[in-house]
Protein backbone atom coordinates (compact mmCIF):
# COMPACT_ATOMS: atom_id res chain seq x y z
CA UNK A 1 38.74 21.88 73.65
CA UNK A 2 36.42 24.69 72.16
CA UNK A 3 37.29 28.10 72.67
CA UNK A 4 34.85 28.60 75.23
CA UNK A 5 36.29 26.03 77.36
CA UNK A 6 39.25 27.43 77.43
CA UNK A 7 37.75 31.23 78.27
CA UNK A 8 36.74 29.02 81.63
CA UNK A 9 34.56 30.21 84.24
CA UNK A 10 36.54 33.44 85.09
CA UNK A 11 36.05 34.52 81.18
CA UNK A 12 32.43 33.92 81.52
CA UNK A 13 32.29 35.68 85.49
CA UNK A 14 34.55 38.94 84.31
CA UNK A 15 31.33 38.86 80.75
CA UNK A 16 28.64 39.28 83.32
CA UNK A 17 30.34 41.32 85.83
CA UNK A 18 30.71 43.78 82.37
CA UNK A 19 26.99 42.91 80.93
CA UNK A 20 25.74 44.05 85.11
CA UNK A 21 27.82 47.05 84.96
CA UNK A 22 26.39 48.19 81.78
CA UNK A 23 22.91 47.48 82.72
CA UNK A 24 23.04 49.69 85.51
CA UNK A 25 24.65 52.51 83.65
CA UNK A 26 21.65 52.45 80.92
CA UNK A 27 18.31 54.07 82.59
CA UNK A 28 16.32 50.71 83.58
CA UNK A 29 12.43 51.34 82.29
């Protein structure tokens, strides 16, 4: 089992609600 199978799919949901967050904080050219 690699590590990122053990993060599972709420790991990888909770990374992109925090990568969309920070996107719309930075000004968006």
């Amino acid at each position: 089992m690699t590590p990122r199978d053990a993060a599972g799919p709420h790991a990888v949901a909770a990374l992109s609600a925090a990568a969309a967050e920070r996107a719309r904080m930075q000004p968006s050219a």
